[in-house]
Structures are given as C-alpha cells and as structure tokens.
C-alpha atoms as a PDB file:
ATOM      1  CA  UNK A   1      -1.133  -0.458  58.722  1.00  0.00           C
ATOM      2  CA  UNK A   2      -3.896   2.558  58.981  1.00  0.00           C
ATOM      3  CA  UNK A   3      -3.259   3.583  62.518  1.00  0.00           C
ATOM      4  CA  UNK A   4      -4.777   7.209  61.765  1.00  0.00           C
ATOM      5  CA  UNK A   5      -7.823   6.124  59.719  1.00  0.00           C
ATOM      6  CA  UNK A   6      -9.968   8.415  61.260  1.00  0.00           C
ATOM      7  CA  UNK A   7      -7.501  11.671  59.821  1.00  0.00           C
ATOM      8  CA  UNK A   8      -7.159   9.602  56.668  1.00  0.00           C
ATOM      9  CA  UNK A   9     -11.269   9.425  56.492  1.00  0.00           C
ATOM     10  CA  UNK A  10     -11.394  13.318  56.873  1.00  0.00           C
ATOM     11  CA  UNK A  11      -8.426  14.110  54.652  1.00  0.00           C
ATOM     12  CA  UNK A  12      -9.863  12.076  51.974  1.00  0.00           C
ATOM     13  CA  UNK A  13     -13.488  13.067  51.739  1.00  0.00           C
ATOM     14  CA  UNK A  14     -14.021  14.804  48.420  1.00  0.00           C
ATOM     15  CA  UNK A  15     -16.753  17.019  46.991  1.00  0.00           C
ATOM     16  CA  UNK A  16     -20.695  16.655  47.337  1.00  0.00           C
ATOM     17  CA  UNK A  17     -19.905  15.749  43.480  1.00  0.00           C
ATOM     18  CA  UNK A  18     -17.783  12.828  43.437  1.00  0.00           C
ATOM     19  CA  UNK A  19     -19.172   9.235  42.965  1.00  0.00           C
ATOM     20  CA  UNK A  20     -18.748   6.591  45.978  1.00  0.00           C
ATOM     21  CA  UNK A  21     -18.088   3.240  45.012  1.00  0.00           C
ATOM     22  CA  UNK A  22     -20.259   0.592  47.147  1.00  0.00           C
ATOM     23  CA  UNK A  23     -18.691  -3.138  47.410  1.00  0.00           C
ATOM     24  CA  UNK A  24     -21.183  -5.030  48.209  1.00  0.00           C
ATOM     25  CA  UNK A  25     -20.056  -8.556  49.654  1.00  0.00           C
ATOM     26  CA  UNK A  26     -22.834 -10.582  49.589  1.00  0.00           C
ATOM     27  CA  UNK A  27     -25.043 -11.004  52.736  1.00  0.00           C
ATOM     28  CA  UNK A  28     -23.916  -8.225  53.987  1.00  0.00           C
ATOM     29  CA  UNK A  29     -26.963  -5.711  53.759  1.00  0.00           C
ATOM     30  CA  UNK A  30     -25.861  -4.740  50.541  1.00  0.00           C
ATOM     31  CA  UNK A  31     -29.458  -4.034  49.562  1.00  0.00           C
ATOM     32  CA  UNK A  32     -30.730  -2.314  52.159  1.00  0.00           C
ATOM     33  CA  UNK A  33     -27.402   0.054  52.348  1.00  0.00           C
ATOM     34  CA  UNK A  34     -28.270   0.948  48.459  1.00  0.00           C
ATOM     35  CA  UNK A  35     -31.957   2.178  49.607  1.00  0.00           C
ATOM     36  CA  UNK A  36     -30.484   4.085  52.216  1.00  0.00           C
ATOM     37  CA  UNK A  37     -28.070   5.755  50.257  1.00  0.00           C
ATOM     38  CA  UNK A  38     -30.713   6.768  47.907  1.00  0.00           C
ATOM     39  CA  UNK A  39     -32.490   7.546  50.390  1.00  0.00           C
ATOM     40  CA  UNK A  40     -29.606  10.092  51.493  1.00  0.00           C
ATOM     41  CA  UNK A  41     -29.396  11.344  47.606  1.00  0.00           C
ATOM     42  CA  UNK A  42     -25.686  10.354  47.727  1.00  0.00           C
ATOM     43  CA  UNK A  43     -24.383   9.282  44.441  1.00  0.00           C
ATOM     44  CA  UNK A  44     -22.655   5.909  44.238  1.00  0.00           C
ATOM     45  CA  UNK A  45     -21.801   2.924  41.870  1.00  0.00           C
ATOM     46  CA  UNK A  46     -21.794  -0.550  43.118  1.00  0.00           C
ATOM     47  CA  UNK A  47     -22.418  -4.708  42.784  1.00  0.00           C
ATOM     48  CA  UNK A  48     -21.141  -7.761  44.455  1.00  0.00           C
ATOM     49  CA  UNK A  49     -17.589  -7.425  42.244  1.00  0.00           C
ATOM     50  CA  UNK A  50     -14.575  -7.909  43.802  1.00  0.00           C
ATOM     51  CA  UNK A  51     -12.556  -4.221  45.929  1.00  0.00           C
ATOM     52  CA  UNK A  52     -10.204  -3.825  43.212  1.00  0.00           C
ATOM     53  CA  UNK A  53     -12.565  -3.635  40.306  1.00  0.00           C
ATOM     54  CA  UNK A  54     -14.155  -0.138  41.892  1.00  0.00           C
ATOM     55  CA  UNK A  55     -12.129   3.102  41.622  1.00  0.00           C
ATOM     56  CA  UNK A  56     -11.908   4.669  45.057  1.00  0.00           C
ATOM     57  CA  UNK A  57     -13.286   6.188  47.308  1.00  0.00           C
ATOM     58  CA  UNK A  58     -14.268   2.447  48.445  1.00  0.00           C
ATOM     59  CA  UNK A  59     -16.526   1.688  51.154  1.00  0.00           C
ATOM     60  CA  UNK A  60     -17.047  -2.275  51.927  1.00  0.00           C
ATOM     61  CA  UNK A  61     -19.210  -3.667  54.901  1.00  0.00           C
ATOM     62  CA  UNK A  62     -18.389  -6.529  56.795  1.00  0.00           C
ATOM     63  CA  UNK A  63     -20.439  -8.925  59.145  1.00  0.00           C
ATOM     64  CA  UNK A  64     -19.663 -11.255  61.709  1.00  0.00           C
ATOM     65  CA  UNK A  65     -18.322 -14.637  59.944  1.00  0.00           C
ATOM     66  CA  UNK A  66     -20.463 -17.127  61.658  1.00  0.00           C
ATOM     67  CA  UNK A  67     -23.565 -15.397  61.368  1.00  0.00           C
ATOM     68  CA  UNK A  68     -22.391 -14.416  57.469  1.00  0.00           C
ATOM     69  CA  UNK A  69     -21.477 -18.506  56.948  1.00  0.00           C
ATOM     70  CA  UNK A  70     -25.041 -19.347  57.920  1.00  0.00           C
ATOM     71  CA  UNK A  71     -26.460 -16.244  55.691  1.00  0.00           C
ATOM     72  CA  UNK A  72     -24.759 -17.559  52.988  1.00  0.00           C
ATOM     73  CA  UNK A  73     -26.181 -21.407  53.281  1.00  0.00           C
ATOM     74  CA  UNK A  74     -29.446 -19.828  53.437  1.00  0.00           C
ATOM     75  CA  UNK A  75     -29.481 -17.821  50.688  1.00  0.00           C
ATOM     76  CA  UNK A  76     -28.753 -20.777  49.162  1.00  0.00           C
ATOM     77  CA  UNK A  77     -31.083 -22.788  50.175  1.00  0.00           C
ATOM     78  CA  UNK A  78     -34.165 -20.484  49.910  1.00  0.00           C
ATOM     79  CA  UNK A  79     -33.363 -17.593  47.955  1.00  0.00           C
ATOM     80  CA  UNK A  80     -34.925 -17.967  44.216  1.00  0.00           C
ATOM     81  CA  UNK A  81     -31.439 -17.164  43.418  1.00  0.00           C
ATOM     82  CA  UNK A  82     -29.690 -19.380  45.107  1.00  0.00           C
ATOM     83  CA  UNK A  83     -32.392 -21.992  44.517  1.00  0.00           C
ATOM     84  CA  UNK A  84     -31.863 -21.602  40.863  1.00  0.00           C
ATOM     85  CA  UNK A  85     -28.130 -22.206  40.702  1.00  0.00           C
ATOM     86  CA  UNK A  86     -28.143 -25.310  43.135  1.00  0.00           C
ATOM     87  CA  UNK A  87     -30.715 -26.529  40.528  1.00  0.00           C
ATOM     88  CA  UNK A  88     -28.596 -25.721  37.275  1.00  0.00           C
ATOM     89  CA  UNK A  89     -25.415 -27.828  39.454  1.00  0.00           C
ATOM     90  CA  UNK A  90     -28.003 -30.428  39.763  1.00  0.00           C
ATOM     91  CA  UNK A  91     -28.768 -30.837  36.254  1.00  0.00           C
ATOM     92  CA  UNK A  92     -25.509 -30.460  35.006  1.00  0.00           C
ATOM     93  CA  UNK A  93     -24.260 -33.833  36.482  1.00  0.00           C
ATOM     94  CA  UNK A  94     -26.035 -37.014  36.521  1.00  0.00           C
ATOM     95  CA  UNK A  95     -24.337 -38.536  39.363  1.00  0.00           C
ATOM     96  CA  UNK A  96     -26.711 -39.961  41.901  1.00  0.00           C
ATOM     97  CA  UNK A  97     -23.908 -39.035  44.765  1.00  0.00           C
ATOM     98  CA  UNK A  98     -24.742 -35.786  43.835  1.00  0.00           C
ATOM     99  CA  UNK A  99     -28.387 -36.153  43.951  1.00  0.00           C
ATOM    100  CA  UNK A 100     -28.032 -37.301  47.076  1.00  0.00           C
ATOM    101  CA  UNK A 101     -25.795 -34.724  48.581  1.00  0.00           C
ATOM    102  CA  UNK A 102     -28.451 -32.232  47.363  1.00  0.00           C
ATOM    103  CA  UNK A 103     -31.451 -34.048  49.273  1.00  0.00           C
ATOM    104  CA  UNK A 104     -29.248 -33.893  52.106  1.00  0.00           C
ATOM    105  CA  UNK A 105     -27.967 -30.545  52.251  1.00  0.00           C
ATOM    106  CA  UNK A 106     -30.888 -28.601  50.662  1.00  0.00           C
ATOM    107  CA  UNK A 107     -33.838 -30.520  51.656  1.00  0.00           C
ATOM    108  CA  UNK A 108     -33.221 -31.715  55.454  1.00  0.00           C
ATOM    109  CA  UNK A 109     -34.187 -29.524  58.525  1.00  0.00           C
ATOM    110  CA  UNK A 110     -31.751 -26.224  58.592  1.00  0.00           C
ATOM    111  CA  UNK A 111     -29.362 -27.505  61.033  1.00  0.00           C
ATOM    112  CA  UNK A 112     -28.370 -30.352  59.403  1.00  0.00           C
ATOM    113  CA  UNK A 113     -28.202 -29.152  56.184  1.00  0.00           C
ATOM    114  CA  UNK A 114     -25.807 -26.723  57.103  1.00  0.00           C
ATOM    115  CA  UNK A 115     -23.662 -28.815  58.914  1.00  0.00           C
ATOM    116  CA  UNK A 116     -23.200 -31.043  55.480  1.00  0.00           C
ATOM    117  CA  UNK A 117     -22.810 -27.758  53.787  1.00  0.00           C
ATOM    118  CA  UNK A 118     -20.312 -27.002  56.490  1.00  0.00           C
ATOM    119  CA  UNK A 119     -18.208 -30.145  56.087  1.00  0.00           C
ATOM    120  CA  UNK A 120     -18.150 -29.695  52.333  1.00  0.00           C
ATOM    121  CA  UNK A 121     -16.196 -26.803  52.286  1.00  0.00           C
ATOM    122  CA  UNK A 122     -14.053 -27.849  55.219  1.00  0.00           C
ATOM    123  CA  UNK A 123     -12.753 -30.043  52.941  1.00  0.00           C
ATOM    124  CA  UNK A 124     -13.112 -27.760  49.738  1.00  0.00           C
ATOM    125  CA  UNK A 125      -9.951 -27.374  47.305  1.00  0.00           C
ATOM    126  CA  UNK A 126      -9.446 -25.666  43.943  1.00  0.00           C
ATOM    127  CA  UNK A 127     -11.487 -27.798  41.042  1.00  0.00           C
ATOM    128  CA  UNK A 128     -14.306 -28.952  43.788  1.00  0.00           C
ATOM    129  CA  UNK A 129     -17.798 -27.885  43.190  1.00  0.00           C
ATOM    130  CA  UNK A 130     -19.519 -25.530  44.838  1.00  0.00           C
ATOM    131  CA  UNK A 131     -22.998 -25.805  44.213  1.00  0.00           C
ATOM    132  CA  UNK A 132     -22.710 -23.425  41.974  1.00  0.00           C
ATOM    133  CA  UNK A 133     -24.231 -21.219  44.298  1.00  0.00           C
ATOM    134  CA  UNK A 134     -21.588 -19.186  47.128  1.00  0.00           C
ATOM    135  CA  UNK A 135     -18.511 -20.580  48.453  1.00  0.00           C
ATOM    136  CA  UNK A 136     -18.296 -20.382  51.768  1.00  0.00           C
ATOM    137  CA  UNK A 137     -14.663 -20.023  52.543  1.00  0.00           C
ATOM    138  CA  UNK A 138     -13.477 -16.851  54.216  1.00  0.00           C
ATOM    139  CA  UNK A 139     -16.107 -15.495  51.693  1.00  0.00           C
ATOM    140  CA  UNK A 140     -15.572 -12.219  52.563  1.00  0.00           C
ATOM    141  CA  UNK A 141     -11.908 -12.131  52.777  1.00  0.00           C
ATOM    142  CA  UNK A 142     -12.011 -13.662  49.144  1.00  0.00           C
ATOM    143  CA  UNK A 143     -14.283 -10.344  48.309  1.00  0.00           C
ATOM    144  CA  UNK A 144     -10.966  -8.144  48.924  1.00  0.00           C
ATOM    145  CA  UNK A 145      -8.289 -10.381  47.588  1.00  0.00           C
ATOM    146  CA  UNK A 146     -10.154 -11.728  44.354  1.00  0.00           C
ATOM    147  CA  UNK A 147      -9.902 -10.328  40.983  1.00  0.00           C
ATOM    148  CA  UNK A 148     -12.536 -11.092  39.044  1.00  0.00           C
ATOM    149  CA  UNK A 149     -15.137 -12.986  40.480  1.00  0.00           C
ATOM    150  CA  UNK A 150     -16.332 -12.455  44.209  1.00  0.00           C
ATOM    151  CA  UNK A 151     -18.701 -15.730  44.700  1.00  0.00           C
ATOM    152  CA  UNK A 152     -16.718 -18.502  43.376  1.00  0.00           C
ATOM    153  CA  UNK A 153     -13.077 -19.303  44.400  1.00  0.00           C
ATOM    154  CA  UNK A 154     -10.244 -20.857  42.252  1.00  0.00           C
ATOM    155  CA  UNK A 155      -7.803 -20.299  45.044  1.00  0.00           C
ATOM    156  CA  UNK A 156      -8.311 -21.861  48.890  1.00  0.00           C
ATOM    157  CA  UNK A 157      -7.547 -19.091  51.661  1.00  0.00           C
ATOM    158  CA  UNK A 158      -6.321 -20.766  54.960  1.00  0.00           C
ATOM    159  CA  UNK A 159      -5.549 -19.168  58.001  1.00  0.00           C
ATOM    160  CA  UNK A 160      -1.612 -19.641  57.243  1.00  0.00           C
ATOM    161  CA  UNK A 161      -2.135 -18.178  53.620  1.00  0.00           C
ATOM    162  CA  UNK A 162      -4.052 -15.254  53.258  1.00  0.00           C
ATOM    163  CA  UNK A 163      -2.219 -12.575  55.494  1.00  0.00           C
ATOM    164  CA  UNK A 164      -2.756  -9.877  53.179  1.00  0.00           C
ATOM    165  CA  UNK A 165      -6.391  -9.680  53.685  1.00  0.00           C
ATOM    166  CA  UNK A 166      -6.151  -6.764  56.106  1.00  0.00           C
ATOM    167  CA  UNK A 167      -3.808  -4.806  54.961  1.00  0.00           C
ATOM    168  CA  UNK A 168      -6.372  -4.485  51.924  1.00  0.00           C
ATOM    169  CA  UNK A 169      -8.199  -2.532  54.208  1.00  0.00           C
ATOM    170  CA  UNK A 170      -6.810   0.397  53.681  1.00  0.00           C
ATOM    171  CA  UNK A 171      -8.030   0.914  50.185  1.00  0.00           C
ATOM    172  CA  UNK A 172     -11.028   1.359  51.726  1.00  0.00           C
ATOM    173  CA  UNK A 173     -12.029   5.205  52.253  1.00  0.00           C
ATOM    174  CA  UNK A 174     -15.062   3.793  54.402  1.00  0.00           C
ATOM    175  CA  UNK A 175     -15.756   0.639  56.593  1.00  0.00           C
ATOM    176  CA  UNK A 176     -19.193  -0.533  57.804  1.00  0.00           C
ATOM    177  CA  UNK A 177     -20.346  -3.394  59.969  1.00  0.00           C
ATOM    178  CA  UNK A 178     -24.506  -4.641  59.604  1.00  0.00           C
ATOM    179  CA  UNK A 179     -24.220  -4.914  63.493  1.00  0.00           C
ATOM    180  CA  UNK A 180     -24.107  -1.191  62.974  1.00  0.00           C
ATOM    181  CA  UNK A 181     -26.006  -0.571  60.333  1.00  0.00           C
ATOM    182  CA  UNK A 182     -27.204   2.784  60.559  1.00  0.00           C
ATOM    183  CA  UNK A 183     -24.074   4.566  61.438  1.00  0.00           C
ATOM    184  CA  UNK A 184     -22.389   2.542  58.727  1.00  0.00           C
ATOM    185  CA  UNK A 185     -24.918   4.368  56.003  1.00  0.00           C
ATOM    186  CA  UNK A 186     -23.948   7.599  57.825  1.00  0.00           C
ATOM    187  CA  UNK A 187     -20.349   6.821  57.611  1.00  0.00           C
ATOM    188  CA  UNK A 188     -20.467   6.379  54.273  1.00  0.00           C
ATOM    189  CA  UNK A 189     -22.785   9.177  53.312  1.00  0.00           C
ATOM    190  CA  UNK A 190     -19.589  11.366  54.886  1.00  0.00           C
ATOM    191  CA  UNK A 191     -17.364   9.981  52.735  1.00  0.00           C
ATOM    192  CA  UNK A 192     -18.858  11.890  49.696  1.00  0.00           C
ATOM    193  CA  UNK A 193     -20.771  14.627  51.133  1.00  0.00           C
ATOM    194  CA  UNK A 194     -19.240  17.678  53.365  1.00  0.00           C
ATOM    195  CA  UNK A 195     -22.563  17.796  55.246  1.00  0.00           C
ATOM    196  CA  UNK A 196     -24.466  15.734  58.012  1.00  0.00           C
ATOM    197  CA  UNK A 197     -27.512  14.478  56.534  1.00  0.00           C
ATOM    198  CA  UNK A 198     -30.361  15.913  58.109  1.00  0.00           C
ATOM    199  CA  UNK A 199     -31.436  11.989  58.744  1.00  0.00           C
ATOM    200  CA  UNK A 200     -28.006  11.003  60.445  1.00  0.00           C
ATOM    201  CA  UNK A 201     -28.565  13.408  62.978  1.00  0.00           C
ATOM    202  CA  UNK A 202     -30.631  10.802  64.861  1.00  0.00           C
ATOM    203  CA  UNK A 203     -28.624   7.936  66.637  1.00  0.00           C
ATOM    204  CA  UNK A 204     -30.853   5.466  64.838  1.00  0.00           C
ATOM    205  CA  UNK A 205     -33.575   4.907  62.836  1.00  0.00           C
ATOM    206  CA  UNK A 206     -35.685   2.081  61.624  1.00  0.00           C
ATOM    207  CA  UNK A 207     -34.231   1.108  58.191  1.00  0.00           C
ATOM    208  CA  UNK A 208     -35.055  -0.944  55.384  1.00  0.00           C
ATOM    209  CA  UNK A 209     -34.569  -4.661  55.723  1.00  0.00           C
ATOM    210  CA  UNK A 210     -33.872  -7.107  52.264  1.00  0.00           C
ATOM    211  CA  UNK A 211     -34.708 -10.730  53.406  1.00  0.00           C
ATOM    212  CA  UNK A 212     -34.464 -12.322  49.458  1.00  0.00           C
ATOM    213  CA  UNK A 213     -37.512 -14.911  50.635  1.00  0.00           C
ATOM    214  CA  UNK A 214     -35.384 -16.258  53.083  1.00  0.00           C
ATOM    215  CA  UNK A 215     -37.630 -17.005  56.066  1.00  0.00           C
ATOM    216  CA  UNK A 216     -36.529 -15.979  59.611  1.00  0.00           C
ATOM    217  CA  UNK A 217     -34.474 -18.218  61.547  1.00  0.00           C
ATOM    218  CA  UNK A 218     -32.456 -18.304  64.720  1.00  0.00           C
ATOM    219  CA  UNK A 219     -28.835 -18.388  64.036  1.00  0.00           C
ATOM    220  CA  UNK A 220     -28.421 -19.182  67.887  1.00  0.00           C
ATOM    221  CA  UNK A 221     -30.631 -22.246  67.534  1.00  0.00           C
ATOM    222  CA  UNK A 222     -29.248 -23.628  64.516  1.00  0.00           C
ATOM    223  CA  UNK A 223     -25.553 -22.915  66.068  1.00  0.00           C
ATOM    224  CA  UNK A 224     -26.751 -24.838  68.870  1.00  0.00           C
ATOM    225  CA  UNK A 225     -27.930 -28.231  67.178  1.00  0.00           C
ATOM    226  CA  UNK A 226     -24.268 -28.314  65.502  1.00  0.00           C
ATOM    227  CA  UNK A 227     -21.818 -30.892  66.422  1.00  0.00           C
ATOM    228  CA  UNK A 228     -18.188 -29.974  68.303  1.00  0.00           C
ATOM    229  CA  UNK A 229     -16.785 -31.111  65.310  1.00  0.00           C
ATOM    230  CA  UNK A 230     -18.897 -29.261  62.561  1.00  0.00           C
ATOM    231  CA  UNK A 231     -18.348 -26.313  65.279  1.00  0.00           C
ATOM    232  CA  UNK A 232     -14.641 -26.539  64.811  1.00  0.00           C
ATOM    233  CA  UNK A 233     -15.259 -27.260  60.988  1.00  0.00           C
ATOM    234  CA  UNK A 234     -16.971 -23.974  60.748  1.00  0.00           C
ATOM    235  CA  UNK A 235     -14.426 -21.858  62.924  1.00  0.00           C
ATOM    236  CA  UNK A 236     -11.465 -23.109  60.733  1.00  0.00           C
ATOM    237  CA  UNK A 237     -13.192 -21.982  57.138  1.00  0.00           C
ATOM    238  CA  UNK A 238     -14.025 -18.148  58.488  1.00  0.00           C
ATOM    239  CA  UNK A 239     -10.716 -18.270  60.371  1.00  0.00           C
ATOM    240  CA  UNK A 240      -9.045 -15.758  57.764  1.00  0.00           C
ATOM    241  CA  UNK A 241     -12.546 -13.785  58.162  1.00  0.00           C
ATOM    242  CA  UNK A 242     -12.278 -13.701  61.495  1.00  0.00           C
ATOM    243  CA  UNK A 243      -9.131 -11.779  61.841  1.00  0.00           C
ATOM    244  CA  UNK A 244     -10.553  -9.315  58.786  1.00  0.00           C
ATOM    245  CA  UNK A 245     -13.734  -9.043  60.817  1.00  0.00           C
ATOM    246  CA  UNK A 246     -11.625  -7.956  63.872  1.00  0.00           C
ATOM    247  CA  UNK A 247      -9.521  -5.247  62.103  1.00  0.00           C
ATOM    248  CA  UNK A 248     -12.284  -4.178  60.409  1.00  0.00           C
ATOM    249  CA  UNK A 249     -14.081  -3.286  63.551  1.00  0.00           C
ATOM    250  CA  UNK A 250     -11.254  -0.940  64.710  1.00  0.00           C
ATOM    251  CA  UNK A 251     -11.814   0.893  61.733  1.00  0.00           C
ATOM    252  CA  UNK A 252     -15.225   1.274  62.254  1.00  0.00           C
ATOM    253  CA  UNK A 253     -14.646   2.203  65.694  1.00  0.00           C
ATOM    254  CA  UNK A 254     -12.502   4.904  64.797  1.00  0.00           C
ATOM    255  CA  UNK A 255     -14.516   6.061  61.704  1.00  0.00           C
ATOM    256  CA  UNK A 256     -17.499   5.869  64.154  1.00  0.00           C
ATOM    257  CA  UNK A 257     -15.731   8.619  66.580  1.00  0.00           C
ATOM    258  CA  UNK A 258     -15.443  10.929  63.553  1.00  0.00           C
ATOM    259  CA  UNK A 259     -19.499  10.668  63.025  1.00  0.00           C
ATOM    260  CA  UNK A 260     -20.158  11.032  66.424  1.00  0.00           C
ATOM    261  CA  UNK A 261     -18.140  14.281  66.609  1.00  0.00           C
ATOM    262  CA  UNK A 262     -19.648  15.524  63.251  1.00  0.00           C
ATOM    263  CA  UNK A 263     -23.387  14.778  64.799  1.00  0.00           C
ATOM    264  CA  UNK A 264     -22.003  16.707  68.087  1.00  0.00           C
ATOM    265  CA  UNK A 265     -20.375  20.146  65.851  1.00  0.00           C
ATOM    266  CA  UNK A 266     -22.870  20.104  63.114  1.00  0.00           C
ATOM    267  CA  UNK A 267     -26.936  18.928  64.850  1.00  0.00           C
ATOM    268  CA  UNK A 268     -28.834  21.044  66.628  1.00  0.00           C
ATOM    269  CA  UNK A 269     -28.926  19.917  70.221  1.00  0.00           C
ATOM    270  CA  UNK A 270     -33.202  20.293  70.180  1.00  0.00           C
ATOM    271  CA  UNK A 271     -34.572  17.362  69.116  1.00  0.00           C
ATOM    272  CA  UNK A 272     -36.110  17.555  65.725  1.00  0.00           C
ATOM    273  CA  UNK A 273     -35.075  20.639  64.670  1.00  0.00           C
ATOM    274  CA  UNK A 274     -32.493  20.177  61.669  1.00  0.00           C
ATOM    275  CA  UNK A 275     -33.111  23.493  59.681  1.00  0.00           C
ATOM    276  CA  UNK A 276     -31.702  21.700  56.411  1.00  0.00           C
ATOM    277  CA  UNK A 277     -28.648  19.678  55.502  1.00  0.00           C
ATOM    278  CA  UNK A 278     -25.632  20.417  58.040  1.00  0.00           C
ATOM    279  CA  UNK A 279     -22.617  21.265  57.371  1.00  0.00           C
ATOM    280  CA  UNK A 280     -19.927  18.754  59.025  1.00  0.00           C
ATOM    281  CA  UNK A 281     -16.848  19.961  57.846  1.00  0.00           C
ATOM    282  CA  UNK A 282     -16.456  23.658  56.903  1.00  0.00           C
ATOM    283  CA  UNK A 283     -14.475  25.142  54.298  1.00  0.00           C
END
C-alpha cells in the first residue's frame, strides 16, 4: 500500500524532457485530458490500452462507477462508434433472439434499455457476447488488471476475485478523477514538468468537453426509472470498481494537497499576473 503517495509523486517527477504515458480508460475524459495536455505543451503517449502496456510514469483517471456504467451504455448506443460495432454483432449472427435483444436494448427509451443492458452483464460469463461494443463489468478495474485488450473481457471480475485491483495503483505516478477534472490535468502536467503551468495557477477553468454525439441526458433521471432489482444488478457489476474508485480518490486527495501547495509556493498571489511558467519545485 502507497501510504506516502504524495512524497512518492514528488520524488518521482522527472525532467521537463521525459514522456508521460496517458491511460485512457474509456469514458473517462480521455479526450478532453489529451487537448488539455496539449494545451499545456506537455509531452505524452497514450490510448485506451490496458496500465501495463505503457512504460511509466503512468497517470490513469478514474470516474464514479455508476455514472461510468451508464457512460458506457451510451456510448454504445449513440456513439458512431459504438453504433457501428453493435451493428457488426448484429450481422454476424442470424438469430432472431438476438435481433430482438438489440430492438430492446438499443432502440427503447434510455432507461429501459439500460436496464436490459444492465441485466445482461449481471449475468455475463467468459464466452458470452458482448455486443461487441464495451463490457460493462468493473470496466475500469479490468483497464488495470488486463493485458492486452482493455474493452472486452475473457475473464469475469467479482467482488470476491479481483483484490488486486488496488494495489495496481501504485504503478501509477499520477491519479485523476473527471469529478475533478481540472486539477487532474494539473496533476498530471506536474508529473513531467518541474514548473506550474502558468494556466494551473487558476483554481479552475472552463475546459474542453468530448461528447462523441452522445446527446445529453440525466444520469439522475435515468437512475431513477430503474428497478430495485436492476439497482442491485448494477451495484454488484461495479462492485470491484467501487472499491478502486474509493482508493483512488485518496490518492487524488493526497496528490491534490501537493498541487495546492505548488499553486501556493510557486503563483503570484495578484490575480492575473503569472510573469511566465513557474517554477514548482526548485533545483
């Protein structure tokens, strides 16, 4: 366990030159963190590949599970991405049960469409389809533990089976939630970079925001037209994201403190003056 992560995150920053490798877990504001690292000039590699394929430093963010399991269905569903590989499942069987799963989950009101979506993988194991699109089982716990391919799982993660999940966290030089979005681009602008970006000085900012044609929706709303039992159906396949989710926020927290102290020793205290890039941890 990482109980100084906040020393290890100082310790381990390297030079303005070295390359920071961005997991992206999908619906996760994976997008939007690559504009704003651009954005920041900070180098980094990255895709939607599972942690252990990148060489470290690492930096991963993380999103609430039930809001994530909902993201997930509706990339699906709307997404020309996710449309497309729903449709290539489709035409790969000729079963009408599965024709009529697909009018069910894909083409009913939101609500109810998730909650067949929602059943599905309750009952998911290894050698089950998955739409071919993402599988929504502790999808982001898979992320870390996977080898080779982050959307599709050949192995099912239960809440009994999967303990290793956090301790994976510590190959992680930087953690990020997109409930925190802009400090989580600051955090991991630190990781590579010895200086304060001139931008990070500011508590917040209005950032870029990826939607992939997905059209807004209420996750509260659809949450609320669910059934106790899809409820408890959906609570039992993020159960092993759940506790990630949790331990991953203490990171953050901590790794958070660190910024805020950097923005305190390295920004000038009159708003809007920056006078350059500033230098957060001297020589």
């Amino acid at each position: 366990h990482c109980s100084t992560c906040e020393e290890q995150f100082l310790r381990e920053t390297p030079t303005p030159r070295s390359m920071l490798s961005v997991q992206h877990i999908a619906k996760t504001a994976g997008s939007s963190m690559r504009i704003e690292l651009r954005r920041l000039n900070i180098s980094f590699v990255g895709g939607e590949k599972c942690l252990m394929q990148f060489a470290p430093p690492r930096a991963t963010m993380f999103r609430e599970p039930r809001s994530h399991l909902l993201s997930l269905f509706m990339e699906c569903k709307y997404a020309p991405w996710g449309r497309k590989m729903v449709g290539k499942w489709l035409a790969s069987t000729s079963s009408p049960e599965a024709a009529e799963l697909h009018a069910k989950v894909f083409q009913s009101d939101d609500a109810s469409g998730f909650a067949l979506w929602v059943a599905h993988f309750a009952d998911w194991r290894p050698g089950v389809h998955d739409f071919m699109c993402y599988n929504g089982r502790n999808f982001q716990s898979h992320a870390l533990a996977c080898l080779s391919v982050q959307h599709h799982q050949r192995v099912k993660h239960t809440a009994s089976g999967n303990e290793s999940t956090t301790s994976t966290l510590d190959q992680i030089a930087a953690v990020g939630l997109v409930e925190a979005f802009w400090d989580s681009v600051c955090i991991f602008a630190l990781v590579v970079s010895p200086a304060v970006p001139r931008p990070c000085c500011m508590a917040d900012r209005l950032t870029t925001r990826s939607e992939h044609h997905v059209p807004r929706y209420s996750r509260d709303a659809i949450y609320a037209n669910l059934s106790a039992s899809t409820l408890r159906q959906a609570e039992e396949i993020v159960a092993v994201d759940e506790r990630l989710y949790a331990a991953a926020r203490k990171r953050f927290e901590r790794q958070r403190a660190v910024l805020h102290a950097a923005r305190r020793k390295a920004c000038p205290t009159e708003e809007g003056r920056y006078g350059g890039v500033l230098s957060a941890f001297p020589p």
